[in-house]
PDB file of N, CA and C in Angstrom:
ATOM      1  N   UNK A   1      -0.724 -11.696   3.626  1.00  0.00           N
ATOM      2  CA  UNK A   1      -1.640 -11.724   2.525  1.00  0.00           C
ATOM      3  C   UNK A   1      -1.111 -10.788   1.431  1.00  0.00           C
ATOM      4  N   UNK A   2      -1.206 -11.323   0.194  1.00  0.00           N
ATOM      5  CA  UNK A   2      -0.835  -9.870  -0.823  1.00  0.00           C
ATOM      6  C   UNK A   2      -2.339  -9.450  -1.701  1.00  0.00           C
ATOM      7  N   UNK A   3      -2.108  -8.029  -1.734  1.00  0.00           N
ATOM      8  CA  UNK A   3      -3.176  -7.447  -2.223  1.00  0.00           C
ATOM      9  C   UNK A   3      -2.347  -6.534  -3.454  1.00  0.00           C
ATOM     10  N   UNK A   4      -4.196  -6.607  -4.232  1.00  0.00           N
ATOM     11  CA  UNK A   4      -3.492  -5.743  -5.400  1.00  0.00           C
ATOM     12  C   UNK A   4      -4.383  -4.497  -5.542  1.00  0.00           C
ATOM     13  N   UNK A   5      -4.312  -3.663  -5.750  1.00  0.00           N
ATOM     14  CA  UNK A   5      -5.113  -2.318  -6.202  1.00  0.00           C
ATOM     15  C   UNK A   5      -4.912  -1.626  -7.521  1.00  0.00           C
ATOM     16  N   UNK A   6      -6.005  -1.404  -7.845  1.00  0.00           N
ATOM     17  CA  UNK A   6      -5.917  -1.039  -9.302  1.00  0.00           C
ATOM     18  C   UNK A   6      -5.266   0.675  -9.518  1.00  0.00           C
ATOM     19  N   UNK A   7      -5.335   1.388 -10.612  1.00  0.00           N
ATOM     20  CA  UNK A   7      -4.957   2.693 -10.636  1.00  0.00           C
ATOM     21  C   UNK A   7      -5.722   3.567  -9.956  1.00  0.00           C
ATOM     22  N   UNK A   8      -6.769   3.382  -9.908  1.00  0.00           N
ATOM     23  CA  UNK A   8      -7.396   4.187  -9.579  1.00  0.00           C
ATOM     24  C   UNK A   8      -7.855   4.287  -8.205  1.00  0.00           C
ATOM     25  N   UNK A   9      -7.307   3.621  -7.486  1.00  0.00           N
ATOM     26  CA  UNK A   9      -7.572   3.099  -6.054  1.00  0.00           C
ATOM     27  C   UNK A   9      -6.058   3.879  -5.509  1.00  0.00           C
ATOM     28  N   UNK A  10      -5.476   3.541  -5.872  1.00  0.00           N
ATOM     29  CA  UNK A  10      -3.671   4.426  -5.698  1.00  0.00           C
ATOM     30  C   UNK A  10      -4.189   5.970  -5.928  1.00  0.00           C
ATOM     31  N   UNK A  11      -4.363   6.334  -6.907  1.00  0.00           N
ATOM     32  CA  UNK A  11      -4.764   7.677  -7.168  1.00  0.00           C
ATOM     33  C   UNK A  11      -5.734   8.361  -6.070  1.00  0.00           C
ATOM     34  N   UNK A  12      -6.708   7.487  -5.823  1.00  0.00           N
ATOM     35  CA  UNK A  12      -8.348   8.146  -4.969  1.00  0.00           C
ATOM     36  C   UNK A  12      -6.845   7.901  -3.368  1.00  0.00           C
ATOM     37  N   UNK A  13      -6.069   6.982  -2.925  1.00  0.00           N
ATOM     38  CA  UNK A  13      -5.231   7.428  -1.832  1.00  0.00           C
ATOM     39  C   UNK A  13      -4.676   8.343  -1.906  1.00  0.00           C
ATOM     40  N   UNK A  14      -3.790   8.255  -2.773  1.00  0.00           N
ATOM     41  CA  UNK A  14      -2.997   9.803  -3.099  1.00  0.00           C
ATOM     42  C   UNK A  14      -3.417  11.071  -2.562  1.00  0.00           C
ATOM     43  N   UNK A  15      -4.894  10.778  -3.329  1.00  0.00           N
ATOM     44  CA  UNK A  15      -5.204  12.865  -3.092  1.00  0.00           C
ATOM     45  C   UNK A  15      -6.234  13.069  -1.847  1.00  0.00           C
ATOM     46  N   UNK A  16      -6.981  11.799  -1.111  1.00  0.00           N
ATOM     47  CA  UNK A  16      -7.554  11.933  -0.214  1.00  0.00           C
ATOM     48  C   UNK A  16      -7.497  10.907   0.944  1.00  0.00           C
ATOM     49  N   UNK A  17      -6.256  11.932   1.662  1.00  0.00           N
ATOM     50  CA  UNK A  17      -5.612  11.070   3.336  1.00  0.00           C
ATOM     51  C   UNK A  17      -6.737  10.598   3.875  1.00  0.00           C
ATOM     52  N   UNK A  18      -7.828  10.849   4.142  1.00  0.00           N
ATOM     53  CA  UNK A  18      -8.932  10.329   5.024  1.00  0.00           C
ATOM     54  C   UNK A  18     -10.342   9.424   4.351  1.00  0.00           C
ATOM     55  N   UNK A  19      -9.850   8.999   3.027  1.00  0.00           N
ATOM     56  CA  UNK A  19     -10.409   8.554   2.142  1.00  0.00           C
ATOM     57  C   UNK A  19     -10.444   6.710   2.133  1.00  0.00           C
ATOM     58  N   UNK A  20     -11.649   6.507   1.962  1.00  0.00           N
ATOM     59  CA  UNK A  20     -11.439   4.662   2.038  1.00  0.00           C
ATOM     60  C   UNK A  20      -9.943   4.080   1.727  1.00  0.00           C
ATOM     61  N   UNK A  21     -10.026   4.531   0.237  1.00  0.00           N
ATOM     62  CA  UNK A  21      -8.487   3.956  -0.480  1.00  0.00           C
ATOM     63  C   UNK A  21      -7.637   4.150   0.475  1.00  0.00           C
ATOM     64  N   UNK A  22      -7.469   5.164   0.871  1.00  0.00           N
ATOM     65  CA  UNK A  22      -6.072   5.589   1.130  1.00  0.00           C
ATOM     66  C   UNK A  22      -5.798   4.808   2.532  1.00  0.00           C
ATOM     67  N   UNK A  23      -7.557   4.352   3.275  1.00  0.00           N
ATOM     68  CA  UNK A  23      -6.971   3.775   4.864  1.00  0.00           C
ATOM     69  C   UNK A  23      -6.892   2.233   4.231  1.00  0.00           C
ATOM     70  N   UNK A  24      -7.602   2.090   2.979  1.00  0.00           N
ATOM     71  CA  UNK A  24      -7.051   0.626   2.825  1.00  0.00           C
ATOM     72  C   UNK A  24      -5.465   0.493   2.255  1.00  0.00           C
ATOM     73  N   UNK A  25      -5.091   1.623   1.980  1.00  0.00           N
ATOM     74  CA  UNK A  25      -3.372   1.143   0.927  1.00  0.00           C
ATOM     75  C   UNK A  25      -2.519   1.559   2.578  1.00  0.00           C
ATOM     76  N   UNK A  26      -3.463   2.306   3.472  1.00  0.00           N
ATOM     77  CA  UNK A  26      -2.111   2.400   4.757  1.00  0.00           C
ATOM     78  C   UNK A  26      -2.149   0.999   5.448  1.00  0.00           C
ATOM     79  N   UNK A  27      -3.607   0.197   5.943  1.00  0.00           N
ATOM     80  CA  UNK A  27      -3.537  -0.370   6.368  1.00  0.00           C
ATOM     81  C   UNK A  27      -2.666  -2.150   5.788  1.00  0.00           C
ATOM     82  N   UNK A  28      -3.034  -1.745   4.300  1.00  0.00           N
ATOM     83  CA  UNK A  28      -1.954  -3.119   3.238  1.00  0.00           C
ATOM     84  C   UNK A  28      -0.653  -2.749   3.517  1.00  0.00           C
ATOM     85  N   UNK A  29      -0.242  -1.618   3.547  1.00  0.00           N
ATOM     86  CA  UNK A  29       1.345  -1.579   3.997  1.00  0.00           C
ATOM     87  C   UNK A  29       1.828  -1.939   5.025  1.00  0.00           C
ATOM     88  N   UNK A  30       0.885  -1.740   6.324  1.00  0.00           N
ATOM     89  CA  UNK A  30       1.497  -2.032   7.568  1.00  0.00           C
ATOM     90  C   UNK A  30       1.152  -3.975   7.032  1.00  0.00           C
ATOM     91  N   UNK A  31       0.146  -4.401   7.086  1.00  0.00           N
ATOM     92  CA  UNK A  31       0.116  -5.936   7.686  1.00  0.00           C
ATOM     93  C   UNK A  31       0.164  -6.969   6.389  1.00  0.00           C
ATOM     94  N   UNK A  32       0.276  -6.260   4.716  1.00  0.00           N
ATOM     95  CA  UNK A  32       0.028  -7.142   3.428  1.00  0.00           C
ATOM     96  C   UNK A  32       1.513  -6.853   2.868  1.00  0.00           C
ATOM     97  N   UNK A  33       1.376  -7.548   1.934  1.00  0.00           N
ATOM     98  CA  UNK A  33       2.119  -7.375   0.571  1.00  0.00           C
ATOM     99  C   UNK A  33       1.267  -6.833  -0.405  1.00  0.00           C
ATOM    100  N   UNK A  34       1.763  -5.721  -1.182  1.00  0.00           N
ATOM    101  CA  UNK A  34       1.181  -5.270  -1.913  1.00  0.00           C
ATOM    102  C   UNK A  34       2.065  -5.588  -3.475  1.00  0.00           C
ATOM    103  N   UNK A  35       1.189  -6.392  -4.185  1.00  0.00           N
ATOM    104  CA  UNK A  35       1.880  -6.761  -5.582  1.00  0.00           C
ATOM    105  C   UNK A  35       0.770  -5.399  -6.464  1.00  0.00           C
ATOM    106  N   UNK A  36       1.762  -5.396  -7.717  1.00  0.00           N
ATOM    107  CA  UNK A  36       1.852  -4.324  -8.437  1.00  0.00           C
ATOM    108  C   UNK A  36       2.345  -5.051  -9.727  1.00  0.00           C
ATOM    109  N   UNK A  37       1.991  -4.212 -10.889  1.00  0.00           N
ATOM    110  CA  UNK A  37       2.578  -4.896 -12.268  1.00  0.00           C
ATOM    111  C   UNK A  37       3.317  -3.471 -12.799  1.00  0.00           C
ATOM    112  N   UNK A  38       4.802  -3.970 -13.561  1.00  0.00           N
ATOM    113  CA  UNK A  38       5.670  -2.832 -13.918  1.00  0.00           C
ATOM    114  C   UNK A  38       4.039  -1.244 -14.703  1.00  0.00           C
ATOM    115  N   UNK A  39       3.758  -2.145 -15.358  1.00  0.00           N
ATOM    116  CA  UNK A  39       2.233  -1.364 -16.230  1.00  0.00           C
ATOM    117  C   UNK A  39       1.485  -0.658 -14.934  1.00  0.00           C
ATOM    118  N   UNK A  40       1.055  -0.929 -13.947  1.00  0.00           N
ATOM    119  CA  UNK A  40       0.011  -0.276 -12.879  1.00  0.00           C
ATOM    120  C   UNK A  40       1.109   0.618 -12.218  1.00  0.00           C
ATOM    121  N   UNK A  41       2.512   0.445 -12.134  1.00  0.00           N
ATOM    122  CA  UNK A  41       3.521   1.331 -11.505  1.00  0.00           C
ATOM    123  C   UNK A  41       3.505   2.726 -12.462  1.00  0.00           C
ATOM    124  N   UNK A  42       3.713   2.516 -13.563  1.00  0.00           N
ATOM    125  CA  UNK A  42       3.960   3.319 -15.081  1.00  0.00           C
ATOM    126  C   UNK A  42       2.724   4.289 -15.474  1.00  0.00           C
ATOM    127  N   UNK A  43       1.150   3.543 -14.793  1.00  0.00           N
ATOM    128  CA  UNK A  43      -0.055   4.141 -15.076  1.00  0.00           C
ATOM    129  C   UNK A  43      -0.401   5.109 -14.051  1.00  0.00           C
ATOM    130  N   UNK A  44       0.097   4.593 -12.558  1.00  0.00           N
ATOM    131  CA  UNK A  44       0.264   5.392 -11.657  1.00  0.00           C
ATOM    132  C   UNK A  44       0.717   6.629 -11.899  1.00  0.00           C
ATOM    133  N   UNK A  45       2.501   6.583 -12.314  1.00  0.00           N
ATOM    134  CA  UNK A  45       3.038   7.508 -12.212  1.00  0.00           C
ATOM    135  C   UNK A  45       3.026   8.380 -13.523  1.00  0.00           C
ATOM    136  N   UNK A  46       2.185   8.116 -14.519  1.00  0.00           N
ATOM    137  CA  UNK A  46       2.172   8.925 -15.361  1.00  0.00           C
ATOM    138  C   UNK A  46       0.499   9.918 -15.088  1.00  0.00           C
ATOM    139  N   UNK A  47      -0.009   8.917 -14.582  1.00  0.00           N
ATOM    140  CA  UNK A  47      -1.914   9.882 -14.595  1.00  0.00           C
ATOM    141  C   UNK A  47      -1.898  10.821 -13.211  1.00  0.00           C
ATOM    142  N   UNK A  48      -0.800  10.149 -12.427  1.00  0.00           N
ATOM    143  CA  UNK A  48      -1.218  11.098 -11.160  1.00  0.00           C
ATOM    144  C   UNK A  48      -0.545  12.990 -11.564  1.00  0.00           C
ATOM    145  N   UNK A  49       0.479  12.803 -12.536  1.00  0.00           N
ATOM    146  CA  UNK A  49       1.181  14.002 -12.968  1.00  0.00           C
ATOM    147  C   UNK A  49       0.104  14.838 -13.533  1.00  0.00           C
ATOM    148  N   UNK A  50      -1.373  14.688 -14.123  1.00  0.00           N
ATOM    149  CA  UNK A  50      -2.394  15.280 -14.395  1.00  0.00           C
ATOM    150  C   UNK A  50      -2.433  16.928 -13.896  1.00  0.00           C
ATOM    151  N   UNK A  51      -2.837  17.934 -14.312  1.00  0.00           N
ATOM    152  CA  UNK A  51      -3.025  19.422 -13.654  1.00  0.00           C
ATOM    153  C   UNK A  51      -4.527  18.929 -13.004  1.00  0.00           C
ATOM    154  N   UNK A  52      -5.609  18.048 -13.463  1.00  0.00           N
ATOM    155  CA  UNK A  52      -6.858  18.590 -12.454  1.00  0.00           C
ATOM    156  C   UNK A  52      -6.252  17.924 -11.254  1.00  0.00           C
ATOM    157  N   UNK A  53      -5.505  17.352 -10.924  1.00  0.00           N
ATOM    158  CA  UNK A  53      -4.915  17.119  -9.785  1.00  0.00           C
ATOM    159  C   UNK A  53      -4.572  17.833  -8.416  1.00  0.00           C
ATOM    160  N   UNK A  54      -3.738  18.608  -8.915  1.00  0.00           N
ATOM    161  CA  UNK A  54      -2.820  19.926  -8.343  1.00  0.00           C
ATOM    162  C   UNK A  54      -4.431  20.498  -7.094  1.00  0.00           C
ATOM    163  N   UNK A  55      -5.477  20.571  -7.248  1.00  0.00           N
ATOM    164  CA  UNK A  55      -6.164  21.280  -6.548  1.00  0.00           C
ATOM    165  C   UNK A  55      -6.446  20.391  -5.189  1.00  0.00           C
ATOM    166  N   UNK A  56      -5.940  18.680  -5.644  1.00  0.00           N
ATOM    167  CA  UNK A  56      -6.074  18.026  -4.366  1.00  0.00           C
ATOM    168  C   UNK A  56      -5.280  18.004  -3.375  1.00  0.00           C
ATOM    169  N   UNK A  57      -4.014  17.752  -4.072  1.00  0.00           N
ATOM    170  CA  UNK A  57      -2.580  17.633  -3.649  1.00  0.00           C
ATOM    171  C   UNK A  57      -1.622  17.930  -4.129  1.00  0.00           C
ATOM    172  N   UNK A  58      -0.770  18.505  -3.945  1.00  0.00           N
ATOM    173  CA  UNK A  58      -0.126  19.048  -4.540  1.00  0.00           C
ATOM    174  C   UNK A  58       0.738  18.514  -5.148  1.00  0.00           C
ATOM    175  N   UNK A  59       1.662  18.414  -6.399  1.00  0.00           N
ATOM    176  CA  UNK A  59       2.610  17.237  -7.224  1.00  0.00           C
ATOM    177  C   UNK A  59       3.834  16.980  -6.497  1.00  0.00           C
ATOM    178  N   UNK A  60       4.308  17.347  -5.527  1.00  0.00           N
ATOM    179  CA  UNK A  60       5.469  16.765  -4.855  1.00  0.00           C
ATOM    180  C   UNK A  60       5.092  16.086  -3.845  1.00  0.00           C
ATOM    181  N   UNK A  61       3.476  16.255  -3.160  1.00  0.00           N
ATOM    182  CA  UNK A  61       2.782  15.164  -2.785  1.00  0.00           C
ATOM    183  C   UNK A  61       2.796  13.604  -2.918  1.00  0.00           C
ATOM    184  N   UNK A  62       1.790  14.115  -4.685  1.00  0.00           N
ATOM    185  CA  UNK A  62       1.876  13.130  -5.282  1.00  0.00           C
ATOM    186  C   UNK A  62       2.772  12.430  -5.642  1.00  0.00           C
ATOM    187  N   UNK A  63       4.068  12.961  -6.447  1.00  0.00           N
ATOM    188  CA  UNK A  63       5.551  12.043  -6.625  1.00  0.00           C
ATOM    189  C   UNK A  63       5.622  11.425  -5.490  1.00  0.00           C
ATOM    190  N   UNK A  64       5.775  12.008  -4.172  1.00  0.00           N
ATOM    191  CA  UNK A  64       6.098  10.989  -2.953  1.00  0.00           C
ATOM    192  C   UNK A  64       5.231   9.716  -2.845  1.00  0.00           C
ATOM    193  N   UNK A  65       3.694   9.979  -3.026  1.00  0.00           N
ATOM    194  CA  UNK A  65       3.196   8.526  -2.555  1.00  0.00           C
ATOM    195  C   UNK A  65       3.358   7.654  -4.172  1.00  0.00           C
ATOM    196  N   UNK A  66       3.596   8.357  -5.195  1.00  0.00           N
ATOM    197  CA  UNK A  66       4.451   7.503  -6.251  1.00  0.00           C
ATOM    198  C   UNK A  66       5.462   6.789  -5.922  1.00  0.00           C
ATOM    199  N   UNK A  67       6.454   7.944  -5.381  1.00  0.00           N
ATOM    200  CA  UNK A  67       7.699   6.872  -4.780  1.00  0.00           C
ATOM    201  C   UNK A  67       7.442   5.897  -3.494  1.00  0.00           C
ATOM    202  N   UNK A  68       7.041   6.249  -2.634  1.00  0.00           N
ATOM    203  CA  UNK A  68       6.520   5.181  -1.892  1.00  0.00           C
ATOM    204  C   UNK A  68       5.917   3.927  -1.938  1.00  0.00           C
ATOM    205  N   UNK A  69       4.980   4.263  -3.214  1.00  0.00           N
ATOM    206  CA  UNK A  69       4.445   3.042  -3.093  1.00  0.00           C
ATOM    207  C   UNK A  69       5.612   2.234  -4.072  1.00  0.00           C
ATOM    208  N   UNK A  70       6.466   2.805  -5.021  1.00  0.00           N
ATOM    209  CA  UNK A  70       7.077   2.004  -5.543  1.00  0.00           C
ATOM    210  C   UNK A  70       8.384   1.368  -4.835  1.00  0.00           C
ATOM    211  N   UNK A  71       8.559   2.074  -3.672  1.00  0.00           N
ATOM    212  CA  UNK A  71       9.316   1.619  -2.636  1.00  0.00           C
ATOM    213  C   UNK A  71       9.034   0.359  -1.618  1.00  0.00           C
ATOM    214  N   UNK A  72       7.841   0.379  -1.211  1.00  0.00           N
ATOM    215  CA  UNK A  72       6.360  -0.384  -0.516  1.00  0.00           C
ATOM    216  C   UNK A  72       5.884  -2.182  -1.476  1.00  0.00           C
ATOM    217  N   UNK A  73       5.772  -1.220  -2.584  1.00  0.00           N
ATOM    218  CA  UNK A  73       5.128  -2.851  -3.490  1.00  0.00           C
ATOM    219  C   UNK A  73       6.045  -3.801  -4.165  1.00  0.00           C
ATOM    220  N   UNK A  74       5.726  -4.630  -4.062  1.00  0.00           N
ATOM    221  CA  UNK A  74       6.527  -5.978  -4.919  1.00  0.00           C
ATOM    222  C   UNK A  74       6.145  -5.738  -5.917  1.00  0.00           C
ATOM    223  N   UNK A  75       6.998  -5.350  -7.590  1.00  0.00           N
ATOM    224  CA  UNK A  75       6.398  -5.207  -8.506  1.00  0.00           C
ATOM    225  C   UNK A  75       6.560  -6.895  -8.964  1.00  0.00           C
ATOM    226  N   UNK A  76       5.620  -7.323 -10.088  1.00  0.00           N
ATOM    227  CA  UNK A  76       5.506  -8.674 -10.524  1.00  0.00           C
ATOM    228  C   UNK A  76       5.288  -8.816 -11.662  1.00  0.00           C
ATOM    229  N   UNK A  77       5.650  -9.849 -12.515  1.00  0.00           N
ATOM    230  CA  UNK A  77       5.218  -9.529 -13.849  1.00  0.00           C
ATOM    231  C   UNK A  77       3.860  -9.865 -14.182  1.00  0.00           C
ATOM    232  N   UNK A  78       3.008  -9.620 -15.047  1.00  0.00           N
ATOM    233  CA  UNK A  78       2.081 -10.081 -15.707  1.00  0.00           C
ATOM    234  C   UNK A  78       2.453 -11.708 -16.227  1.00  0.00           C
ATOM    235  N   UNK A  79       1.605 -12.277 -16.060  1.00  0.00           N
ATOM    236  CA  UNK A  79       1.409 -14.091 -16.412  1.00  0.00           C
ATOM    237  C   UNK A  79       0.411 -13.392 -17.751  1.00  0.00           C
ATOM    238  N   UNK A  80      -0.789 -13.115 -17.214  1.00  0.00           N
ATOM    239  CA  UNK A  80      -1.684 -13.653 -18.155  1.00  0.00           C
ATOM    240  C   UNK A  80      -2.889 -12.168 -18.232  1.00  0.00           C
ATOM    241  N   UNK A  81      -2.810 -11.686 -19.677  1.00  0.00           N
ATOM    242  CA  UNK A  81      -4.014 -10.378 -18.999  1.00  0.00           C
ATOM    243  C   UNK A  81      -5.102 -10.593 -19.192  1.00  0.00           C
ATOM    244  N   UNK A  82      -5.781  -9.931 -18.112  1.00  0.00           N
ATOM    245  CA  UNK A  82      -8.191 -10.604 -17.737  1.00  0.00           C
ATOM    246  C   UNK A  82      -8.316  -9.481 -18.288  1.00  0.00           C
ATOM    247  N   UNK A  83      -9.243  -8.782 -19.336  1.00  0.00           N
ATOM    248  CA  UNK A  83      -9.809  -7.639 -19.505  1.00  0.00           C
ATOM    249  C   UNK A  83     -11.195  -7.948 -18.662  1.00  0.00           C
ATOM    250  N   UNK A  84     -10.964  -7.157 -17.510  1.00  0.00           N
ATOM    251  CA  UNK A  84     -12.165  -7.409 -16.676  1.00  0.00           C
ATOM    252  C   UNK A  84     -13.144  -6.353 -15.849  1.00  0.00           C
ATOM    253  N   UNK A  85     -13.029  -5.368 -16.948  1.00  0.00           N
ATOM    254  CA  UNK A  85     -13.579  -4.158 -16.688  1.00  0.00           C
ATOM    255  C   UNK A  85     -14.282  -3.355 -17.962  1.00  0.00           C
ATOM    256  N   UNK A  86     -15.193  -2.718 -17.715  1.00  0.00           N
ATOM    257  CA  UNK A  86     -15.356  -1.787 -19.270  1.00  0.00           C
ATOM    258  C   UNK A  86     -14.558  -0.584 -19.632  1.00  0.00           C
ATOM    259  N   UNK A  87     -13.823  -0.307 -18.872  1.00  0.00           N
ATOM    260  CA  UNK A  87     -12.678   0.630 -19.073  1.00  0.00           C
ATOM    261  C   UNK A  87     -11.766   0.259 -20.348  1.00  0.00           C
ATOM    262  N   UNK A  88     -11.883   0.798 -21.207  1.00  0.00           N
ATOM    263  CA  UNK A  88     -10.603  -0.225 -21.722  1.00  0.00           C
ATOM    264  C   UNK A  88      -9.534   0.300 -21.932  1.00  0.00           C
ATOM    265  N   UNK A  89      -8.615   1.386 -21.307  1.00  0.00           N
ATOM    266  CA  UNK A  89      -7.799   1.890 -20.938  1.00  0.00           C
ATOM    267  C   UNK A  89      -6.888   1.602 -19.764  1.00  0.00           C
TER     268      UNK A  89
END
């Protein structure tokens, strides 16, 4: 199956090992494909570098499950973009 997760679902794994996200992005690695867009790789690795961060995990933490997951996911291109959130960032 491939699954996708948004930024903020990567991030909430990142800083908390025992955290929903994080048992859903361990458990997509062992048995999914995890697709990714070059943009959700780029949003990742630029918001997780944040300082209110640092008090969760620490940034060489974080770089690792950056690199991992960019090691882990099929990146893919964008077809077509849904604005499908009120975020608009």
């Amino acid at each position: 199956m491939a699954v996708v997760f948004d930024t903020n679902v990567l991030i909430s794994a990142a800083l908390a090992a025992k955290s929903v996200p994080s048992i859903a992005v361990r458990n997509a690695v062992q048995t999914d494909i995890i697709l990714l867009s070059a943009a959700t790789l780029s949003e990742l690795a630029s918001t997780i570098e944040r300082s209110k961060f640092d008090r969760y995990a620490s940034r060489d933490g974080r770089r690792t499950f950056v690199a991992f997951i960019h090691a882990t996911a099929r990146i893919v291109p964008i077809r077509r973009f849904v604005q499908a959130c009120r975020d608009p960032g």
